[in-house]
Protein backbone atom coordinates (compact mmCIF):
# COMPACT_ATOMS: atom_id res chain seq x y z
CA UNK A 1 34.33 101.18 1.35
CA UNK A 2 34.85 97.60 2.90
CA UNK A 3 36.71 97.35 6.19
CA UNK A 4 39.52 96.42 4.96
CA UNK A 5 40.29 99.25 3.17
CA UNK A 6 38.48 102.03 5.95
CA UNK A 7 41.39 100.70 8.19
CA UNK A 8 43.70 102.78 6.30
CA UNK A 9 43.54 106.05 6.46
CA UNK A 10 46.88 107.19 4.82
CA UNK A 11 45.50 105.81 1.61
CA UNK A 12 41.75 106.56 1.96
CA UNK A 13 41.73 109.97 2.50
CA UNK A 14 38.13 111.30 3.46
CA UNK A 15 39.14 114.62 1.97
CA UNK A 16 35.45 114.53 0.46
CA UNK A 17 34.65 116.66 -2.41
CA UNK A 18 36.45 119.88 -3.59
CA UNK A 19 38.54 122.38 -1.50
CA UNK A 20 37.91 125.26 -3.88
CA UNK A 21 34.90 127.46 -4.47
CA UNK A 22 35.10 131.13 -4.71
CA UNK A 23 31.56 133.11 -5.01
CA UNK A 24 32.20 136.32 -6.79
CA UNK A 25 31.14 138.51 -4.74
CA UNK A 26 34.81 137.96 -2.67
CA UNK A 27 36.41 139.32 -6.20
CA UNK A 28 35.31 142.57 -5.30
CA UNK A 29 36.57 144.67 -2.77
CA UNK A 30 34.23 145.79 0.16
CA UNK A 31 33.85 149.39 0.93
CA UNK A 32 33.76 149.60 4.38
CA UNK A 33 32.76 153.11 4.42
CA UNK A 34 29.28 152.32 2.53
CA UNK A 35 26.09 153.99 3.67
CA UNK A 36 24.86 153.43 7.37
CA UNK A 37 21.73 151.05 7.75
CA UNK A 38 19.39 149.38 10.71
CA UNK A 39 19.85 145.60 10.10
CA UNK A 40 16.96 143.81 12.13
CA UNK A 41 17.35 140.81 14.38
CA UNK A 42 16.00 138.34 12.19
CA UNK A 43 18.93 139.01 9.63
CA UNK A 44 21.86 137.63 12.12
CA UNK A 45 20.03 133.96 11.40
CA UNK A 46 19.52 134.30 8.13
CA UNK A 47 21.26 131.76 5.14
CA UNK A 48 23.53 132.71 3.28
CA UNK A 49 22.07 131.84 -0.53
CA UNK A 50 25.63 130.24 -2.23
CA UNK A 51 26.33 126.93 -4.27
CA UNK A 52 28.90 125.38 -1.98
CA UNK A 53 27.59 123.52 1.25
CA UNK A 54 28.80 123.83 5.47
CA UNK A 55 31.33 121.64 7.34
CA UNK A 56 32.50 120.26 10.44
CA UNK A 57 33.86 121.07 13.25
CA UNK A 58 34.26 118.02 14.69
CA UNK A 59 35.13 116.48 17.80
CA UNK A 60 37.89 117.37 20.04
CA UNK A 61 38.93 119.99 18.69
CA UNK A 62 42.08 121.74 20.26
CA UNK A 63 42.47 124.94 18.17
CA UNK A 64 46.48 124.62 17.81
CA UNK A 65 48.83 127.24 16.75
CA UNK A 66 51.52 125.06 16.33
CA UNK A 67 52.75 123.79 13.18
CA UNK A 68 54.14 124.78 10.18
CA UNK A 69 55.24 128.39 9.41
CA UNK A 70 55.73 128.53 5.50
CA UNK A 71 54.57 132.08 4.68
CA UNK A 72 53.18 131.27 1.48
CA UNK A 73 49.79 133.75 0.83
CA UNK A 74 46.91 132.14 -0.81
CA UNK A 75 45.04 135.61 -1.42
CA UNK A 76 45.83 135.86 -5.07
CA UNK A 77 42.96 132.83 -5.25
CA UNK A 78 40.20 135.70 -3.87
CA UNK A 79 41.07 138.46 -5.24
CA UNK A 80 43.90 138.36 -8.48
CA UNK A 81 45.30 142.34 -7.95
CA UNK A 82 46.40 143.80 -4.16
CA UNK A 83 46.04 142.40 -1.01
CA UNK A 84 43.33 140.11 0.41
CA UNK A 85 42.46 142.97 3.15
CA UNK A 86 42.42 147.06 3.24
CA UNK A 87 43.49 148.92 6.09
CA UNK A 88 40.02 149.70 7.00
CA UNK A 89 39.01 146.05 6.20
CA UNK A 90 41.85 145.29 8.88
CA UNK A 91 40.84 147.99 11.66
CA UNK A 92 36.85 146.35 11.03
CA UNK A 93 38.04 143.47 11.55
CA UNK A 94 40.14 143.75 14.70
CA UNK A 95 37.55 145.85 16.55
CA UNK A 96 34.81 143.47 15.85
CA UNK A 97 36.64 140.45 17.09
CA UNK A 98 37.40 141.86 20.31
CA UNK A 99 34.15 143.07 20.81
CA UNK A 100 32.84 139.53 20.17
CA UNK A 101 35.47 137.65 22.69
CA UNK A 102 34.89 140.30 25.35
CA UNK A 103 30.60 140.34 24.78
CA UNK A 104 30.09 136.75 24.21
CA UNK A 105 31.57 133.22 25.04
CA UNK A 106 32.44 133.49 21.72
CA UNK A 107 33.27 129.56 20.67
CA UNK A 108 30.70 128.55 22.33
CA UNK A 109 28.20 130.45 20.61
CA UNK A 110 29.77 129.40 17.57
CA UNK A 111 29.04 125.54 18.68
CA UNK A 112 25.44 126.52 19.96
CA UNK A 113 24.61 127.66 16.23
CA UNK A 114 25.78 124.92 14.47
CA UNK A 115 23.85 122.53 16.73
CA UNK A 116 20.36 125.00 15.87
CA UNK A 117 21.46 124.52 12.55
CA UNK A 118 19.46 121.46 12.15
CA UNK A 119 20.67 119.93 9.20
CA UNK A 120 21.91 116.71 10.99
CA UNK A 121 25.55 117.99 9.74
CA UNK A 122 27.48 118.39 13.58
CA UNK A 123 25.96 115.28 15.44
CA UNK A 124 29.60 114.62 16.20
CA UNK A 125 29.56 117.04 18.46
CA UNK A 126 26.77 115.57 20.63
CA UNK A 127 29.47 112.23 21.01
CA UNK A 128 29.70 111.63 24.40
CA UNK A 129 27.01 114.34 25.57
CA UNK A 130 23.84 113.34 28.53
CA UNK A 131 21.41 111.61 26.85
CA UNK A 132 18.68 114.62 27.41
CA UNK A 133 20.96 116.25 24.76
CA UNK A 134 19.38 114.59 22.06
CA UNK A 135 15.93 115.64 23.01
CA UNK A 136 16.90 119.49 23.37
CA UNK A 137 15.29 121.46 20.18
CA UNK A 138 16.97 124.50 20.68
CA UNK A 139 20.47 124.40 22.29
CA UNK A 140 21.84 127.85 24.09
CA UNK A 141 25.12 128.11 26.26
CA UNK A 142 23.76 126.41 29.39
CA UNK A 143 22.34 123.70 28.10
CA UNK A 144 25.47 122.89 26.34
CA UNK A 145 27.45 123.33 29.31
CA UNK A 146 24.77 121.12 31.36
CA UNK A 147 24.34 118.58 28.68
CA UNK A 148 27.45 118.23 26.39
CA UNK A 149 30.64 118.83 27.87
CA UNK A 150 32.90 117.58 25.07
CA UNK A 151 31.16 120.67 22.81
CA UNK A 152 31.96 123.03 25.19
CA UNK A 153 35.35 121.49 24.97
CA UNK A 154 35.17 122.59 21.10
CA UNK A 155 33.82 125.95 21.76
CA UNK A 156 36.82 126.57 23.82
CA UNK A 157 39.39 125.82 20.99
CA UNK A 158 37.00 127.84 18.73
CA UNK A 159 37.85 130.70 21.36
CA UNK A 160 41.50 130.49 21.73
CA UNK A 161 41.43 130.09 17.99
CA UNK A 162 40.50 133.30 17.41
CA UNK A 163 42.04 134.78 20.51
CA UNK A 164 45.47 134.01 18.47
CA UNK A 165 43.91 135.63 15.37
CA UNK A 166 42.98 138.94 18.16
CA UNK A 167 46.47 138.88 18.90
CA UNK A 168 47.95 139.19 15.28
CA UNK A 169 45.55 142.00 14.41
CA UNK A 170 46.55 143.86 17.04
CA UNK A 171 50.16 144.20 16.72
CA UNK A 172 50.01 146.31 14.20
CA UNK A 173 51.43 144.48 11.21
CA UNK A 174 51.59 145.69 7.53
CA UNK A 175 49.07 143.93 5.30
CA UNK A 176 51.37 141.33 3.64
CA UNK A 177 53.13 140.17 6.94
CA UNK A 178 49.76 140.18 8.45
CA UNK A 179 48.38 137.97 6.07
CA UNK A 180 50.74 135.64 6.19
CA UNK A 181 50.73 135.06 9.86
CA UNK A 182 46.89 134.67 9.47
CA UNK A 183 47.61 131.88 6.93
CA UNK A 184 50.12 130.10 9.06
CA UNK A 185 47.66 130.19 12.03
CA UNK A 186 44.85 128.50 9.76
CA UNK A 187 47.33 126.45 8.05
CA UNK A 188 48.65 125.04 11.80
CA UNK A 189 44.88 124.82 12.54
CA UNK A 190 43.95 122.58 9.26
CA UNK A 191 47.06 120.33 10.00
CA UNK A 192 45.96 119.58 13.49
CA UNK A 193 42.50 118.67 12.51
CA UNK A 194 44.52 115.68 9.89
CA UNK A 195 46.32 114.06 12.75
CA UNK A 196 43.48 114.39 14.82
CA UNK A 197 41.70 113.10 12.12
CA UNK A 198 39.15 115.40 11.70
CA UNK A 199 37.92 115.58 7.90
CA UNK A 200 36.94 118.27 5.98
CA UNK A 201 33.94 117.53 4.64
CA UNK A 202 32.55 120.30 1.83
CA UNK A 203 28.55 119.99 2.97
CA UNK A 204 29.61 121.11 6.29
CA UNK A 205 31.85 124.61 5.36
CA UNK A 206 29.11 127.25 4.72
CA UNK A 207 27.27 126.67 8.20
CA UNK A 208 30.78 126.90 10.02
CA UNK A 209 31.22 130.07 7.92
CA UNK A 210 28.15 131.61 8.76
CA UNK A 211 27.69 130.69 12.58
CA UNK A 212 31.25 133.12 12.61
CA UNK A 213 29.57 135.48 10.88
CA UNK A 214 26.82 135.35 12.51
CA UNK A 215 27.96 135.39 16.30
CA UNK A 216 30.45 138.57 14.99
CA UNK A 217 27.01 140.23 13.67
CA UNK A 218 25.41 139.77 17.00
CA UNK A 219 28.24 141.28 19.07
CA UNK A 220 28.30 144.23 16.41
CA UNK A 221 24.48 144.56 16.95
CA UNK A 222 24.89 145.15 20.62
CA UNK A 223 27.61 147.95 20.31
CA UNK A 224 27.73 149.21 16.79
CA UNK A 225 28.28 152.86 18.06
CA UNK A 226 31.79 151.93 18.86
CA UNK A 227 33.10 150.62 15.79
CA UNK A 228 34.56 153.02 12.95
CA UNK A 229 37.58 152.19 10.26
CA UNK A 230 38.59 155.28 8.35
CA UNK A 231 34.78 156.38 8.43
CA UNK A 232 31.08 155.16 9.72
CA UNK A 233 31.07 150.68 9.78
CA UNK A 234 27.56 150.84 11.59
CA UNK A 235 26.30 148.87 8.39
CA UNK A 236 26.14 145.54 9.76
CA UNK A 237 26.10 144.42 5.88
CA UNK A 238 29.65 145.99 5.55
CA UNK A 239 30.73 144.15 8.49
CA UNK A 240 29.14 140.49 7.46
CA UNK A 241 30.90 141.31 3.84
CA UNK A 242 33.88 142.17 5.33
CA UNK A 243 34.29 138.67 7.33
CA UNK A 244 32.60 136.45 4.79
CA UNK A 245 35.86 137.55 3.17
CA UNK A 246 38.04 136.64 5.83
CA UNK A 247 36.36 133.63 6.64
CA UNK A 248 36.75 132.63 3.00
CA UNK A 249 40.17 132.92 3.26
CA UNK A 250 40.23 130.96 6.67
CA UNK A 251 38.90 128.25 5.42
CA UNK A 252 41.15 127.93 2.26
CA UNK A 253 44.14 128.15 4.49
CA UNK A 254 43.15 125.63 6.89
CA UNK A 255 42.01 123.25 3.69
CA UNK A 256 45.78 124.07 2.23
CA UNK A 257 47.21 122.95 5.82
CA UNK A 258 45.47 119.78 5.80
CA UNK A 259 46.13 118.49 2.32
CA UNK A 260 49.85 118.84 3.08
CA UNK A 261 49.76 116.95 5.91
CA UNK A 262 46.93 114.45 3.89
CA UNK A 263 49.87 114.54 0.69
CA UNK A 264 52.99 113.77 3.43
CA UNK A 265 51.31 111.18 4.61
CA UNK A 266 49.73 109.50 2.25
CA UNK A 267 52.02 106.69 2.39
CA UNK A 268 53.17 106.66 5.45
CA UNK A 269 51.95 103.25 6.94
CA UNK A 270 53.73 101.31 4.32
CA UNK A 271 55.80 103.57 2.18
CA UNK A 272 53.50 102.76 -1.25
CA UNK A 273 49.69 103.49 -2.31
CA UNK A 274 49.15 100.47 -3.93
CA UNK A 275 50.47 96.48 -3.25
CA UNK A 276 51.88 94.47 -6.33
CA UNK A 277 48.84 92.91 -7.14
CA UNK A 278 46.71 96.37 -7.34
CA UNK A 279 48.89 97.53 -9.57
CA UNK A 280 48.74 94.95 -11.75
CA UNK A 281 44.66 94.88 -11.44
CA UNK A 282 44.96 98.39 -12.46
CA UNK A 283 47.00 98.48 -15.39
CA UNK A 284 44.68 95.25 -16.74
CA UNK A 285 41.56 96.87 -15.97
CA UNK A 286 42.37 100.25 -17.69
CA UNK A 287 40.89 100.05 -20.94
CA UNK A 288 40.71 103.62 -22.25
CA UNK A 289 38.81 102.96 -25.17
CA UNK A 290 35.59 103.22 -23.14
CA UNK A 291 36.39 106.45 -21.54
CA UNK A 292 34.57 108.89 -23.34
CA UNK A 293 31.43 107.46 -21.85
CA UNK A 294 32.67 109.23 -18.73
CA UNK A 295 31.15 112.67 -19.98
CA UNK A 296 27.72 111.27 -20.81
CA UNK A 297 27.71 109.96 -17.24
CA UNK A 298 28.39 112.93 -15.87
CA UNK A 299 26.20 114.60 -18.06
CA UNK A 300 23.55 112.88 -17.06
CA UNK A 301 23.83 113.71 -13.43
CA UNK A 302 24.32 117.16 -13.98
CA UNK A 303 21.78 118.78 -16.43
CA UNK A 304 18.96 115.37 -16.33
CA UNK A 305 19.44 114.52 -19.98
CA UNK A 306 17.49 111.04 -19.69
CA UNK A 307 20.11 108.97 -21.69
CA UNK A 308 23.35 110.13 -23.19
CA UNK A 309 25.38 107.49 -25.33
CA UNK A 310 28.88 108.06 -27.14
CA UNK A 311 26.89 108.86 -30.72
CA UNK A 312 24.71 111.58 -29.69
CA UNK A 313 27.59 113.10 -27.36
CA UNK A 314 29.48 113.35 -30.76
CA UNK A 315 26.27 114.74 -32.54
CA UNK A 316 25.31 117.22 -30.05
CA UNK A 317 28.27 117.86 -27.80
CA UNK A 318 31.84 118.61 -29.82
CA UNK A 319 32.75 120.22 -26.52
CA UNK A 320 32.40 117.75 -24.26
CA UNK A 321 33.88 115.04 -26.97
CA UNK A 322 37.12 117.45 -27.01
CA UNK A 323 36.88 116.96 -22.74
CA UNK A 324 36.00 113.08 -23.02
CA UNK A 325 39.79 113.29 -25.80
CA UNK A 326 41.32 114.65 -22.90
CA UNK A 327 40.40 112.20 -20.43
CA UNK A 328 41.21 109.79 -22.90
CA UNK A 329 44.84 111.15 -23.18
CA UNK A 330 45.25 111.23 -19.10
CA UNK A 331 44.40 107.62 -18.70
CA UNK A 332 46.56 107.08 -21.66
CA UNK A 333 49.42 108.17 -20.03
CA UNK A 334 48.83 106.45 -16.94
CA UNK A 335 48.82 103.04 -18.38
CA UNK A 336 51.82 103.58 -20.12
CA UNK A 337 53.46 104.18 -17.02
CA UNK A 338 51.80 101.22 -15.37
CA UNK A 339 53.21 99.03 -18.13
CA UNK A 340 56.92 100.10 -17.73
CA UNK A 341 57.32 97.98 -14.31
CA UNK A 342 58.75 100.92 -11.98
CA UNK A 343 58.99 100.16 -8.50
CA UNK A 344 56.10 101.02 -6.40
CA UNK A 345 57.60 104.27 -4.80
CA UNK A 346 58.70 105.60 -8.07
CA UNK A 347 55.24 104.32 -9.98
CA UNK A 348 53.43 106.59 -7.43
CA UNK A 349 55.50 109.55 -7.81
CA UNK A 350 54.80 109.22 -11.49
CA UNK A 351 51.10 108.83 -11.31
CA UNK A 352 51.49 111.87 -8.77
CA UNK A 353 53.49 114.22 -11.07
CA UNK A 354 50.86 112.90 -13.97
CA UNK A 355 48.08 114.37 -11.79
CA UNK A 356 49.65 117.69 -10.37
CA UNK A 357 50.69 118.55 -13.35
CA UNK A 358 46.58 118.16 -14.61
CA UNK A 359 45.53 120.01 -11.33
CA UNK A 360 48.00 122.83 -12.79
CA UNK A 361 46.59 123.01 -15.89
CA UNK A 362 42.58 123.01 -14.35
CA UNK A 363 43.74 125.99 -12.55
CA UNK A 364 45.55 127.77 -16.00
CA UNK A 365 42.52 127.25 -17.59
CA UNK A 366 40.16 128.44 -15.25
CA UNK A 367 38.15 125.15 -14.40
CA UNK A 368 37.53 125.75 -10.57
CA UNK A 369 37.06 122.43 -8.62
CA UNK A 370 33.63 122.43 -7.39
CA UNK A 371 32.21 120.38 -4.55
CA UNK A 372 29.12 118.79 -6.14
CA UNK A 373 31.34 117.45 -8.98
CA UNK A 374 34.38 115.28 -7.57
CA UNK A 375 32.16 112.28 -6.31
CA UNK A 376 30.49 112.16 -9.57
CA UNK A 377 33.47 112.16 -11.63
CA UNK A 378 35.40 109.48 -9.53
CA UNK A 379 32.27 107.27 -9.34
CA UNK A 380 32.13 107.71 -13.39
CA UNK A 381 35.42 106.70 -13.73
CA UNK A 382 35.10 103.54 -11.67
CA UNK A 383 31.97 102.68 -13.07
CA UNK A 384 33.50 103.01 -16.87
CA UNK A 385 36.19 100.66 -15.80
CA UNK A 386 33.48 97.96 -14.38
CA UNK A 387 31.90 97.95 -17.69
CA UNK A 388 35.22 96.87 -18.88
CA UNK A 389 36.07 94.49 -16.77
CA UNK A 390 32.53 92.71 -16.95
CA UNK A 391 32.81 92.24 -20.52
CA UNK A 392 35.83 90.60 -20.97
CA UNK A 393 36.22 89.66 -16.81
CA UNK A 394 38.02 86.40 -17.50
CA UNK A 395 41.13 87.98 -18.93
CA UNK A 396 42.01 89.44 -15.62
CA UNK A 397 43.80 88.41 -12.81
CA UNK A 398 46.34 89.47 -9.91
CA UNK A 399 49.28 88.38 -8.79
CA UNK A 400 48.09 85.07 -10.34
CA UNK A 401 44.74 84.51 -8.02
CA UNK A 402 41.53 85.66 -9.60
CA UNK A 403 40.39 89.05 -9.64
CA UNK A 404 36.71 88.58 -11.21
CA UNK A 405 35.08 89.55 -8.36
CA UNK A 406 34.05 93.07 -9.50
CA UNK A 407 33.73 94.61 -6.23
CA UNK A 408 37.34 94.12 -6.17
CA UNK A 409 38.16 96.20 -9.02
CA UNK A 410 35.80 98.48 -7.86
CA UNK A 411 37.88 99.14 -4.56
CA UNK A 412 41.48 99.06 -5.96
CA UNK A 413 40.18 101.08 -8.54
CA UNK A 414 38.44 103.97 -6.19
CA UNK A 415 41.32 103.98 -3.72
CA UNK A 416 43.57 105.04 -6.92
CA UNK A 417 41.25 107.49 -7.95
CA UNK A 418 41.03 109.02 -4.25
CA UNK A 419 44.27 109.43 -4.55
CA UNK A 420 43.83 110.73 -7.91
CA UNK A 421 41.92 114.05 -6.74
CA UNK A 422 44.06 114.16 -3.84
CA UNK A 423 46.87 115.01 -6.39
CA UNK A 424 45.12 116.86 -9.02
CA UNK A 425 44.17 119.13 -5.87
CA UNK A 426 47.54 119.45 -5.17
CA UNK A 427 48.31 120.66 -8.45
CA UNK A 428 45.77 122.96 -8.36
CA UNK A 429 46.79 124.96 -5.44
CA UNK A 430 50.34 124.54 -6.10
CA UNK A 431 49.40 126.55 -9.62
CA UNK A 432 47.53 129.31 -7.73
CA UNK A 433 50.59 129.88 -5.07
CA UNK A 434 52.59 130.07 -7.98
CA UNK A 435 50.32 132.49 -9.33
CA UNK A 436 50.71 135.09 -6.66
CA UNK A 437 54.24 134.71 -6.41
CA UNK A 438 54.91 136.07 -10.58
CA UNK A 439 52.24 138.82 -9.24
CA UNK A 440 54.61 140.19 -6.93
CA UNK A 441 57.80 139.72 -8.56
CA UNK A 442 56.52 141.78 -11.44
CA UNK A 443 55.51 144.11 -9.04
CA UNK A 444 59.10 144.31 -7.82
């Protein structure tokens, strides 16, 4: 993006990629009374094989638990029957945590992993840090402490993070109540990290994920013989299954208490998305007939067909013609509500109930959001809209100045659609809340 549109963050939300991705294997429930086994060293390091990518923690990082309280529970999205955590799962839980903040400096360790991880992903959190840090291979706690005081600082709200989670296990809640206090704590957490301005970024998730998991494993390791929960939990596989589920649902709560801070504020510099002229721009430039082209771009990205064209999507592909109809329809209805000359406020609350109510319907039908596709759909769409304007370029113009610069169009057009996924997310989770809540009224 150009500078002048990086110097707004309320409309250019780097909420980068997808926020959902659920790997089967948290469907099922864990038996944490499975069969005792030896787990060697080398297995506390070892990846995690899954589709979705690691995130950031990123810098400055003050692990708040301060923020909003709505109880709503997000576990229906893991597992669609009962509650996100058995007793057992609970008891596991709890006595593995405070083994790990009483054996290790547990944030810290945390920090140390994901700077070993050496995938370039947490370079943020060498900002600030001795020069000699950037030379150190293999970072451990004392180097950090020597070298890069500003990750230590991170470590530390890593630590009190999870001291507040300590705290909720142990007072003995039922599972419900529980749950929801755990959600409020990540919720707080993933609202913080928006005004500190501290994206989410979906390549960076997994690694946070498993550096948890991992620095739990290694406490476990030391003093397995202590743990039980209604029967033997020396299986260190039970215990990484048993927080890969929690820290699935961590990370989902703290990604629902960012976007509605991200949604809140979206237009909060200004009070509107788009100016006069953009609007305008947009409704001129959206020429839906070209649309179904959209699929064989995407196509082509995804599965390496060499060249995909709107006849041989027809011929081969009745599926994804029925999905390019679709798209067709959506952008339909958003230029008929550019052309009825609402307001600004009210235009954006249209285009926003337009998309929510599309995030819904993903979630109805079962069409996850998945990391690796948002940038390639919202580059598609912009692209598609280029072509348009290039052809017939001369016909357009804002506000009455000329708008035939194309790279123009191109950033009006992907500051809409940022906003675009921002509200189809919205949707999307709003449907899965929803969801849960019919679950447990019929179960009243």
């Amino acid at each position: 993006m150009d500078d002048e549109f990086r110097d707004r963050p309320s409309t250019f939300l780097r909420i980068s990629r997808s926020f959902f991705r659920f790997p089967a294997f948290l469907r099922e429930r864990v038996q944490v009374n499975s069969t005792s086994r030896s787990c060697p060293g080398s297995k506390i390091a070892s990846p995690l094989l899954e589709t979705a990518s690691p995130s950031s923690i990123a810098p400055s990082i003050s692990f708040s638990t301060n923020g909003s309280s709505s109880p709503a529970a997000v576990s229906s999205v893991i597992e669609e029957k009962g509650e996100l955590l058995s007793r057992d799962e609970i008891k596991l839980i709890s006595k593995t945590l405070n083994c790990a903040l009483k054996e290790l400096d547990f944030g810290n360790e945390i920090v140390v992993r994901l700077l070993n991880d050496k995938r370039s992903l947490f370079k943020s959190l060498l900002a600030r840090c001795a020069k000699q840090a950037y030379d150190i291979e293999v970072f451990d706690p004392k180097s950090l402490a020597r070298f890069c005081p500003r990750a230590v600082r991170v470590g530390d709200g890593v630590t009190r993070f999870f001291e507040n989670f300590a705290i909720v296990f142990e007072k003995g809640l039922g599972i419900v109540e529980l749950e929801h206090k755990l959600a409020e704590l990540c919720r707080a957490n993933g609202q913080l990290h928006y005004r500190m301005k501290v994206w989410f970024q979906a390549e960076n998730w997994l690694c946070v994920k498993r550096s948890v998991v991992d620095t739990v494993i290694e406490a476990h390791s030391k003093q397995y013989d202590t743990f039980c929960a209604g029967g033997a939990a020396r299986n260190v596989r039970t215990v990484e299954l048993v927080w890969m589920k929690l820290m699935q649902a961590v990370i989902m709560w703290m990604k629902q208490g960012f976007l509605e801070v991200a949604v809140s504020s979206v237009i909060e510099e200004k009070g509107e998305l788009l100016s006069r002229d953009e609007i305008k721009l947009i409704s001129k430039t959206l020429n839906w007939s070209l649309f179904k082209s959209l699929l064989a771009r995407c196509a082509k990205q995804a599965y390496d067909i060499e060249v995909f064209d709107p006849k041989s999507l027809a011929r081969f592909c009745p599926r994804a013609v029925r999905v390019g109809d679709g798209v067709t329809r959506f952008f339909e209805n958003f230029a008929i509500v550019f052309e009825k000359g609402l307001g600004i406020v009210e235009l954006e609350h249209k285009l926003a109930e337009l998309c929510r109510a599309n995030g819904q319907l993903h979630y109805r039908m079962k069409v996850w959001f998945q990391a690796e596709n948002w940038l390639c759909v919202k580059r598609s769409v912009v692209d598609t809209v280029i072509e348009a304007h290039s052809k017939q370029y001369d016909t357009f113009c804002a506000g009455g100045g000329s708008a035939r610069n194309v790279r123009t169009v191109e950033l009006v057009w992907m500051k809409l659609m940022q906003a675009v996924i921002m509200w189809m997310k919205q949707g999307f989770l709003e449907a899965a809340l929803c969801q849960k809540e019919d679950q447990e009224d019929e179960h009243l």
